[in-house]
Protein backbone atom coordinates (compact mmCIF):
# COMPACT_ATOMS: atom_id res chain seq x y z
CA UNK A 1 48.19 -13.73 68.02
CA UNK A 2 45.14 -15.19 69.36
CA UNK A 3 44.55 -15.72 72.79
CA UNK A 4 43.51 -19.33 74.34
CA UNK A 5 40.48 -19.66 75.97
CA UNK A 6 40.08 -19.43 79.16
CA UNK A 7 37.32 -21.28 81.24
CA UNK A 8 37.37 -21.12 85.40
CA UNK A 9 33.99 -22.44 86.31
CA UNK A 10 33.77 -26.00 84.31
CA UNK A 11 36.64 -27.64 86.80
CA UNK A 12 33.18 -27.51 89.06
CA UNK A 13 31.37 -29.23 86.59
CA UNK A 14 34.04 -31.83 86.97
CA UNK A 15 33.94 -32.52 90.23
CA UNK A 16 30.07 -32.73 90.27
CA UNK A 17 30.73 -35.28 87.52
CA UNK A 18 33.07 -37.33 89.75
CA UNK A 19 30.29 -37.00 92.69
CA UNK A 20 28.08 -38.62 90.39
CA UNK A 21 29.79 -41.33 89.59
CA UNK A 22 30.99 -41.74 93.25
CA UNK A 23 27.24 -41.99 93.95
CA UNK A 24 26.43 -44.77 91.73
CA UNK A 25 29.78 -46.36 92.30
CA UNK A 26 30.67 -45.70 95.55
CA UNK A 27 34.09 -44.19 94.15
CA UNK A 28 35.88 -42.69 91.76
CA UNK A 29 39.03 -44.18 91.13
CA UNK A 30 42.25 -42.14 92.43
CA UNK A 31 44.36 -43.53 89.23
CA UNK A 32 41.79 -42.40 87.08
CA UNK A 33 41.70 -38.77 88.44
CA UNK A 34 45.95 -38.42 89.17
CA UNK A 35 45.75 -39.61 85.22
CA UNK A 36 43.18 -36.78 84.43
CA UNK A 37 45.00 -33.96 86.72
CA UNK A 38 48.63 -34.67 85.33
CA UNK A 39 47.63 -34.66 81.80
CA UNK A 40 46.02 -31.22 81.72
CA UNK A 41 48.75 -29.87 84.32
CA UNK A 42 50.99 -31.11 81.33
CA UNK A 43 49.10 -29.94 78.97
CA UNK A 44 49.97 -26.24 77.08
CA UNK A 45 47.16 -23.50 76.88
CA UNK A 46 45.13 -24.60 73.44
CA UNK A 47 45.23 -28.24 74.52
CA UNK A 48 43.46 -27.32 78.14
CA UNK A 49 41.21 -25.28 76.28
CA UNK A 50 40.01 -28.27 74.22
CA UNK A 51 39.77 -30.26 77.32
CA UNK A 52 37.64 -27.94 78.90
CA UNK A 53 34.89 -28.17 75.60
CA UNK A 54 35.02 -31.80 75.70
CA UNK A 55 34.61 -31.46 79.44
CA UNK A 56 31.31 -29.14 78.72
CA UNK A 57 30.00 -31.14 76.06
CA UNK A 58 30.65 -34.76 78.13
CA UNK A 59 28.93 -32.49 81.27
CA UNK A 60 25.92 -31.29 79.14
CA UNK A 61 25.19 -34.70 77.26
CA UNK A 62 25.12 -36.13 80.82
CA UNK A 63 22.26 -33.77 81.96
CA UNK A 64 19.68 -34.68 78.95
């Protein structure tokens, strides 16, 4: 059986994310973050792993 992936260091990456857009926006909406937080708490190993490489690839894009 293959093990998920496992990634501790991008949930950084999202909060510098949401500090960017607090900066141009002045805020980062709470419903949009509870939304984000309950869906990967809900979420089983494979599918958080996923969310984490979309995460990295929507983080990386950002930077270019």
């Amino acid at each position: 059986m293959e093990k998920p992936k496992r990634s501790y260091y991008l949930p950084a990456k999202l909060v510098d994310a949401f500090d960017k857009d607090c900066a141009k926006s002045g805020m980062v909406k709470e419903k949009v973050v509870a939304a984000a937080m309950l869906s990967f708490l809900d979420s089983n190993p494979t599918q958080r792993a996923a969310m984490f490489e979309k995460l990295a690839q929507f983080v990386a894009r950002k930077k270019k």
